[in-house]
Protein backbone atom coordinates (compact mmCIF):
# COMPACT_ATOMS: atom_id res chain seq x y z
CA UNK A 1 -13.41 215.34 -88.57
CA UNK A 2 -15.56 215.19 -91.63
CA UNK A 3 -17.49 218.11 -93.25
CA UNK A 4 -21.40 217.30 -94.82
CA UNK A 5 -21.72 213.58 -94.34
CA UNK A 6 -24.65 211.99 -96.00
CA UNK A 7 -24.68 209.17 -93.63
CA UNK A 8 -24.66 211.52 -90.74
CA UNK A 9 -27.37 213.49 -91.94
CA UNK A 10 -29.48 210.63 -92.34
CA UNK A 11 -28.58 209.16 -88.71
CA UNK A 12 -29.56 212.52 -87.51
CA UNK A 13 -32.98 212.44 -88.92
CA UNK A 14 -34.79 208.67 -89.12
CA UNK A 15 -38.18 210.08 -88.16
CA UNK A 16 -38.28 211.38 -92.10
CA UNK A 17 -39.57 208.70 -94.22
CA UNK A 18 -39.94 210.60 -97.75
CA UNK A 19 -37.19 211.45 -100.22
CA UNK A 20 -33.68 213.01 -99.87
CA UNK A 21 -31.60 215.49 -101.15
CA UNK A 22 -28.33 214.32 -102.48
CA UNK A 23 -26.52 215.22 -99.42
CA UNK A 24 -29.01 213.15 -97.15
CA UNK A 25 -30.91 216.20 -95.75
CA UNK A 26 -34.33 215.37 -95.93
CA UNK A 27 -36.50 216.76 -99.11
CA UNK A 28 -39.70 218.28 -97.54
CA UNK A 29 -41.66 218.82 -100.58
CA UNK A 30 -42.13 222.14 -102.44
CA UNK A 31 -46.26 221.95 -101.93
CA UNK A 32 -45.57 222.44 -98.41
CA UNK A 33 -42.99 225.22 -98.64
CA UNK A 34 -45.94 227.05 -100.94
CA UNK A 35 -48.43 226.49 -98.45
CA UNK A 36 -46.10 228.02 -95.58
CA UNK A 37 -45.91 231.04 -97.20
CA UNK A 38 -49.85 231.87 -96.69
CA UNK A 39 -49.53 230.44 -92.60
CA UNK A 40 -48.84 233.07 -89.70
CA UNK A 41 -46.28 232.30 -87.39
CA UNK A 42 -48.63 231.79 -84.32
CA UNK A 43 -49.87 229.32 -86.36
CA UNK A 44 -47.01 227.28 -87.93
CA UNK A 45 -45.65 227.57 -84.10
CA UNK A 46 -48.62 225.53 -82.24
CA UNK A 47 -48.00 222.20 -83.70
CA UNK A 48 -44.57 222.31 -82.87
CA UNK A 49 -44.80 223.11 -79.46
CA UNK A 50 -47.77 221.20 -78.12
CA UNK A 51 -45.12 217.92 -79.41
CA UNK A 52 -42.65 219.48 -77.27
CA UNK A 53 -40.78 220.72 -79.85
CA UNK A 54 -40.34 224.24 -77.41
CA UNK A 55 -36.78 225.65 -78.62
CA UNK A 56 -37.83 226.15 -82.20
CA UNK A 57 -37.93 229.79 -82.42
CA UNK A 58 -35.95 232.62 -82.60
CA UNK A 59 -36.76 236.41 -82.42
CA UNK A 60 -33.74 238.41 -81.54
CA UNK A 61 -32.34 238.55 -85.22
CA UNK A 62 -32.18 241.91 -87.75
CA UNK A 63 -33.58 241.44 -91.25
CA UNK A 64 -32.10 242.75 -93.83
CA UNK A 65 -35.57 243.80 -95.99
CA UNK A 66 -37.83 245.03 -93.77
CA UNK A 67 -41.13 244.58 -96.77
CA UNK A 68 -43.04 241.82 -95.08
CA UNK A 69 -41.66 238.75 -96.85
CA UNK A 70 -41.42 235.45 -95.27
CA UNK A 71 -38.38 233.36 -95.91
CA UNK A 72 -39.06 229.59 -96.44
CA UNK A 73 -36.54 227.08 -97.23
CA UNK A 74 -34.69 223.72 -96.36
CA UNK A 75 -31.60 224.48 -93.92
CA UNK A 76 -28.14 223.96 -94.50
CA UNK A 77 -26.41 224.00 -90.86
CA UNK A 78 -23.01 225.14 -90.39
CA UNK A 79 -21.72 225.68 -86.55
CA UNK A 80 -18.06 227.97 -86.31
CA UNK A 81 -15.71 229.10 -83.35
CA UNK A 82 -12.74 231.01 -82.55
CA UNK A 83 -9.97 229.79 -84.54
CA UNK A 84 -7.25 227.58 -82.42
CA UNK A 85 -3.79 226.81 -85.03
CA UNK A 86 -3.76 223.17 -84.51
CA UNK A 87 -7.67 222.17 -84.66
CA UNK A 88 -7.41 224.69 -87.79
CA UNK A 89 -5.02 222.87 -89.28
CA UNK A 90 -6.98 219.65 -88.95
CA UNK A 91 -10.24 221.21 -90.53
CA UNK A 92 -8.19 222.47 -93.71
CA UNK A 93 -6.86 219.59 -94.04
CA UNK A 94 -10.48 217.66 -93.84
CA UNK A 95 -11.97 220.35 -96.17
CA UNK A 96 -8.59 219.83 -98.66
CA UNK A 97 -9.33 215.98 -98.64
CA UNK A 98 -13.19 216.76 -99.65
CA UNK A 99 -12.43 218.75 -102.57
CA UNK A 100 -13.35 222.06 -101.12
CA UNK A 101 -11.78 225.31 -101.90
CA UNK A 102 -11.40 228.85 -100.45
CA UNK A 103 -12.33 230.11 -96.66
CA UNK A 104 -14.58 228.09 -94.71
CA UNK A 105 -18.02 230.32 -95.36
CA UNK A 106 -17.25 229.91 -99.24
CA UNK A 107 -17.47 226.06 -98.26
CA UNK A 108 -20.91 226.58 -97.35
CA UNK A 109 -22.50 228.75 -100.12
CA UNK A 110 -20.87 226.35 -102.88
CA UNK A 111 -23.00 223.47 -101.36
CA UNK A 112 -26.41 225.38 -101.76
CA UNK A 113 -28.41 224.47 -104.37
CA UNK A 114 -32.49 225.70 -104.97
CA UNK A 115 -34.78 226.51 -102.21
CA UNK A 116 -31.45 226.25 -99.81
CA UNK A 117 -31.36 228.26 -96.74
CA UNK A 118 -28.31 228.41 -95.35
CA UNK A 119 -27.84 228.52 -91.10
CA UNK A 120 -24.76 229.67 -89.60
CA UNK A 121 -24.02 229.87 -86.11
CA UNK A 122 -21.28 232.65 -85.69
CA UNK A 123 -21.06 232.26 -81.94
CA UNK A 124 -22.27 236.29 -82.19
CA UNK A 125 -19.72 237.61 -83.76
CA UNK A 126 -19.79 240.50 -85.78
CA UNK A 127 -16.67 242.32 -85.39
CA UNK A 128 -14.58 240.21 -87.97
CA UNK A 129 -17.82 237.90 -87.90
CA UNK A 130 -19.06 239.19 -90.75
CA UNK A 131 -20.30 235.61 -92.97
CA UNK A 132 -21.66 237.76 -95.54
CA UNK A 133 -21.28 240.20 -97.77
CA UNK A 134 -22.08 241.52 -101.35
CA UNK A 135 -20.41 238.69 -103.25
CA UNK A 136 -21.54 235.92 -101.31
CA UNK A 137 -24.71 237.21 -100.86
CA UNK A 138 -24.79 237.14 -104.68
CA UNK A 139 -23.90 233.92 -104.63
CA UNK A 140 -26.24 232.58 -102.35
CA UNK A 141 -29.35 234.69 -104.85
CA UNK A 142 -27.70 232.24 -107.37
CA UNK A 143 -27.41 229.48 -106.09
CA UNK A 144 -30.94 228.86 -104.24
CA UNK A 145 -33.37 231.70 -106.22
CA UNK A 146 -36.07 231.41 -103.83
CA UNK A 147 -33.69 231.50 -100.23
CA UNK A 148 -31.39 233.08 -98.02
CA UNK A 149 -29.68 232.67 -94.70
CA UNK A 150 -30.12 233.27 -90.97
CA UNK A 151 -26.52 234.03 -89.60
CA UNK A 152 -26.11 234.28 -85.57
CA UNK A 153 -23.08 236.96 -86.28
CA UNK A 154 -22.25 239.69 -88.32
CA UNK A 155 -22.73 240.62 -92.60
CA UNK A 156 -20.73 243.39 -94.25
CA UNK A 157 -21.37 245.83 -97.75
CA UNK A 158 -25.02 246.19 -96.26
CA UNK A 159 -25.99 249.04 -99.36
CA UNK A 160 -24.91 245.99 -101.90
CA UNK A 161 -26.85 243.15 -99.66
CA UNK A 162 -30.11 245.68 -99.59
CA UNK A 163 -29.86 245.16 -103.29
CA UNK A 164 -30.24 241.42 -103.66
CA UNK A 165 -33.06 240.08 -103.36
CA UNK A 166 -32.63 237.28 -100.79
CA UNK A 167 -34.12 237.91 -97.26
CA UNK A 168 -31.03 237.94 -94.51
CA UNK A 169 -31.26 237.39 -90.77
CA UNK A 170 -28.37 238.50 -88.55
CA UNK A 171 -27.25 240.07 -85.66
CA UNK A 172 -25.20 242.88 -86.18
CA UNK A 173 -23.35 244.83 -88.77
CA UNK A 174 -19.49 245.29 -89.31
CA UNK A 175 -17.59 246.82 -92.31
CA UNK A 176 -14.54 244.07 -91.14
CA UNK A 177 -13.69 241.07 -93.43
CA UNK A 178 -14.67 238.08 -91.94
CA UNK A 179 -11.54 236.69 -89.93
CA UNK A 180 -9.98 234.82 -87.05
CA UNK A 181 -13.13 231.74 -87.38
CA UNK A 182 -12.77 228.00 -87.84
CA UNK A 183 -15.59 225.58 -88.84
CA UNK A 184 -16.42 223.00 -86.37
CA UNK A 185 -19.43 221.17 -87.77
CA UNK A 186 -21.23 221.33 -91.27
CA UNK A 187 -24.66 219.94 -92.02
CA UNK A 188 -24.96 218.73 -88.78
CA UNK A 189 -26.34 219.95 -85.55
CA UNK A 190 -26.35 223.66 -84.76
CA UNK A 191 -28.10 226.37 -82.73
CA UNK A 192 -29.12 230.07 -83.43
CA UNK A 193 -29.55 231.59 -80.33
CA UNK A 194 -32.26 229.93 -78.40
CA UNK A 195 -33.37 227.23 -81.11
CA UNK A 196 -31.75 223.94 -82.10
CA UNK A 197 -31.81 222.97 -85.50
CA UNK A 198 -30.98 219.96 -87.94
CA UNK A 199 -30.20 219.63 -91.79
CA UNK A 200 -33.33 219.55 -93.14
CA UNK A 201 -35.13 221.49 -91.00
CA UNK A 202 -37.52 223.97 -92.83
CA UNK A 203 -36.73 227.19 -91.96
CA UNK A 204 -39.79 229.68 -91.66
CA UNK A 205 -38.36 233.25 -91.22
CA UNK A 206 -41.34 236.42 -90.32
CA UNK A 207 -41.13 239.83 -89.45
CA UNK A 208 -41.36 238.18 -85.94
CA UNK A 209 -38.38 235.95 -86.32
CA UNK A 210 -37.90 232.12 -87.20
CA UNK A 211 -39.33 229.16 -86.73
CA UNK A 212 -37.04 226.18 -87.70
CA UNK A 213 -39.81 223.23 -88.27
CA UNK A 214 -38.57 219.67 -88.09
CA UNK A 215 -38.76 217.84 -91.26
CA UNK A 216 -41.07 214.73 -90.18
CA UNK A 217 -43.81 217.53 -88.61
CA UNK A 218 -44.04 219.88 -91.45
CA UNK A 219 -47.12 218.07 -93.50
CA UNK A 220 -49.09 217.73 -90.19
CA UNK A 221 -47.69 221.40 -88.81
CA UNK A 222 -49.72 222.69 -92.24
CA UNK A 223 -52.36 220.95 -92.05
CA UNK A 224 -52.64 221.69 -87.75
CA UNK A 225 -52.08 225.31 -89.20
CA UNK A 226 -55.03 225.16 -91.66
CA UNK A 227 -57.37 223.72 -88.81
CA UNK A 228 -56.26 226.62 -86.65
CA UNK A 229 -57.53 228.72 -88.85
CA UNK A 230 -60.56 227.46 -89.62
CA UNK A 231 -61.58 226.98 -86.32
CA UNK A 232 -60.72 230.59 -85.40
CA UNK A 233 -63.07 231.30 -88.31
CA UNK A 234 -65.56 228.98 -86.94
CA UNK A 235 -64.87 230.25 -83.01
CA UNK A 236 -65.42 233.96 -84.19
CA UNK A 237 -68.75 233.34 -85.76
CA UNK A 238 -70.00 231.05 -83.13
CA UNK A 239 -68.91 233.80 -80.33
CA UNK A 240 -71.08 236.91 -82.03
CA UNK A 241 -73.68 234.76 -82.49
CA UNK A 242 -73.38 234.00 -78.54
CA UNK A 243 -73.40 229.95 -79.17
CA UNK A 244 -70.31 229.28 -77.40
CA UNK A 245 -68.08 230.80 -74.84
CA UNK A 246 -64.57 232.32 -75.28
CA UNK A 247 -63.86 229.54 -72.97
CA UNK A 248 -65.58 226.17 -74.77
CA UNK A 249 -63.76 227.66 -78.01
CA UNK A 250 -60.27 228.14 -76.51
CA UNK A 251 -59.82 224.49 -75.59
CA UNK A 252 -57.85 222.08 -76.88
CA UNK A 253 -60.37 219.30 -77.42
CA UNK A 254 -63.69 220.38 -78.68
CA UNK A 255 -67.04 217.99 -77.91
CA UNK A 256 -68.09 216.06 -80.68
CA UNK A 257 -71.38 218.68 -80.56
CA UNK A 258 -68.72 221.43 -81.52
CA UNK A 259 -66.88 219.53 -84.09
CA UNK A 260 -70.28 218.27 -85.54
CA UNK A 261 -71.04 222.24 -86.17
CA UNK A 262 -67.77 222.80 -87.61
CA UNK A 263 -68.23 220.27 -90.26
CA UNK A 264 -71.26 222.03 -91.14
CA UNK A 265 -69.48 225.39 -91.32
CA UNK A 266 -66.78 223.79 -93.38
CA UNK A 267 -69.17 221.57 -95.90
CA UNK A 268 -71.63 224.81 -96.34
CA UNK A 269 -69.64 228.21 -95.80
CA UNK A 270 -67.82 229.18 -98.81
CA UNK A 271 -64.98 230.95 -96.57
CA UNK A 272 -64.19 227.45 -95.74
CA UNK A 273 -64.31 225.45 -99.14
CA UNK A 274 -60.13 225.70 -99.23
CA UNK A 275 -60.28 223.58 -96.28
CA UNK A 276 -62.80 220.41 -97.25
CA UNK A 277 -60.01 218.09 -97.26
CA UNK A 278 -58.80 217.85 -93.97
CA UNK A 279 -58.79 215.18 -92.13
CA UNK A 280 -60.79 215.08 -88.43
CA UNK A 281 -61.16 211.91 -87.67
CA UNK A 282 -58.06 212.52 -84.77
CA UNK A 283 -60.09 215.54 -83.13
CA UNK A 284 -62.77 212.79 -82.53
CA UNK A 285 -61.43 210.27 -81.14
CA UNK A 286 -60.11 212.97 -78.92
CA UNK A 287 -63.76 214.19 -78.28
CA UNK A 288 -64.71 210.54 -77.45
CA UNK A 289 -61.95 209.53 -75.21
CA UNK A 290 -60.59 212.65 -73.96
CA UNK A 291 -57.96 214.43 -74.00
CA UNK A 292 -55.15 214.77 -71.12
CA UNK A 293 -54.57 218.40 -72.32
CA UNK A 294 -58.63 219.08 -72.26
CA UNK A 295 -58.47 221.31 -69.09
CA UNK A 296 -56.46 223.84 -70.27
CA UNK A 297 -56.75 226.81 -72.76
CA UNK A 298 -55.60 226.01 -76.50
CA UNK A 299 -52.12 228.07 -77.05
């Protein structure tokens, strides 16, 4: 057993080409965590799914500031169980041999560093579940300014936690310590709820839930994001003015007659001068050689 391995981290993700943290987790950069920030999640979602990425999301998580905010950062996975002596024994040990010091969450929110999200699966557990509270909640303001965490379990001191400003996801609240928990896995795989996510991942929390984007889709899941919406710009127009149907504008491949108008739109309309350097040259070859998908409604 070994706790935050660079080498694992980089085994687990080879499809990311670009720089790295110092742990190995991949380091999406920070242009694309600003641009995230302006994206819906309906939008960041489509890219990922049409790929196949489909367990990506999810939605039955409490937030602890309920103002609107979206939480966007670079995840730091932990995965925890019920505690068993001897396996307990061995992970103390590990963590002792690494340096590390205190209980096993501690572990975790001394690792963050700036634009850190950390990602704890708590197996749901909230009675003596509780990951976080007011002091590590300060912590984790400290440590990565602009983040926060998504915790499948319990927090505690919610009054103190409604006063830092870092945007919390949970399940459930308990005024009991956190207890009776051993770590099984750290910056490796985990799961929250429904979703599976990676080191690395970027996490992109809404009032709807979160979206945990892979690292090596999150420049084209912005830019798929941007075309979305200036399309649906495009598709609204071209609908009042009775050009095209509801159904021509809901596919997935437009006709190179559509795109060809769009272009237009996007070279003359100055709604759409923030988006005059995308790149469409994929949506025609599409148009021109068709599209396996082209039969059915765009998501």
């Amino acid at each position: 057993m070994n706790f935050n391995v660079r080498e694992n981290i980089i085994a687990l993700t080879p499809k990311w080409k670009g720089e790295r943290l110092p742990d190995g987790r991949p380091k999406v950069p920070d242009r694309y965590l600003k641009a995230l920030h302006e994206l819906t999640l309906e939008e960041v979602w489509k890219p990922i799914f049409v790929k196949g990425y489909q367990s990506q999301f999810e939605g039955r998580l409490l937030t602890m500031h309920d103002d609107g905010r979206k939480l966007v950062g670079r995840a730091v996975t932990a995965t925890f169980a019920p505690t068993r002596p001897d396996l307990n024994e061995v992970a103390l040990e590990t963590g002792k041999r690494e340096g590390r010091t205190g209980t096993y969450n501690q572990w975790v929110i001394d690792s963050l560093v700036e634009g850190d999200v950390a990602v704890i699966d708590m197996y749901d557990k909230i009675y003596k579940g509780t990951f976080l509270g007011g002091n590590l909640t300060t912590a984790l303001k400290n440590k990565t300014k602009t983040g926060g965490a998504i915790v499948w379990g319990g927090v505690r001191d919610v009054e103190q936690m409604q006063k830092i400003d870092a945007q919390v996801y949970y399940r459930g609240i308990d005024p009991t310590p956190i207890r009776e928990f051993i770590m099984t896995s750290f910056n490796d795989v985990t799961r929250i709820g429904n979703a599976v996510v990676l080191p690395g991942d970027i996490v992109f929390g809404t009032c709807g839930g979160v979206l945990f984007i892979p690292s090596h889709l999150v420049a084209e899941v912005v830019d798929g994001a941007a075309k979305t919406q200036v399309k649906d710009m495009f598709g609204f127009e071209m609908i009042t003015q009775n050009k095209f149907t509801t159904a021509q504008i809901d596919r997935n491949t437009w006709t190179e007659e559509m795109l060809d108008l769009l272009m237009d739109f996007i070279k003359t309309d100055e709604r759409a001068e923030r988006y005059r350097g995308l790149d469409w040259s994929e949506e025609y070859k599409l148009a021109r050689e068709g599209d396996p998908n082209d039969t059915q409604s765009a998501l």
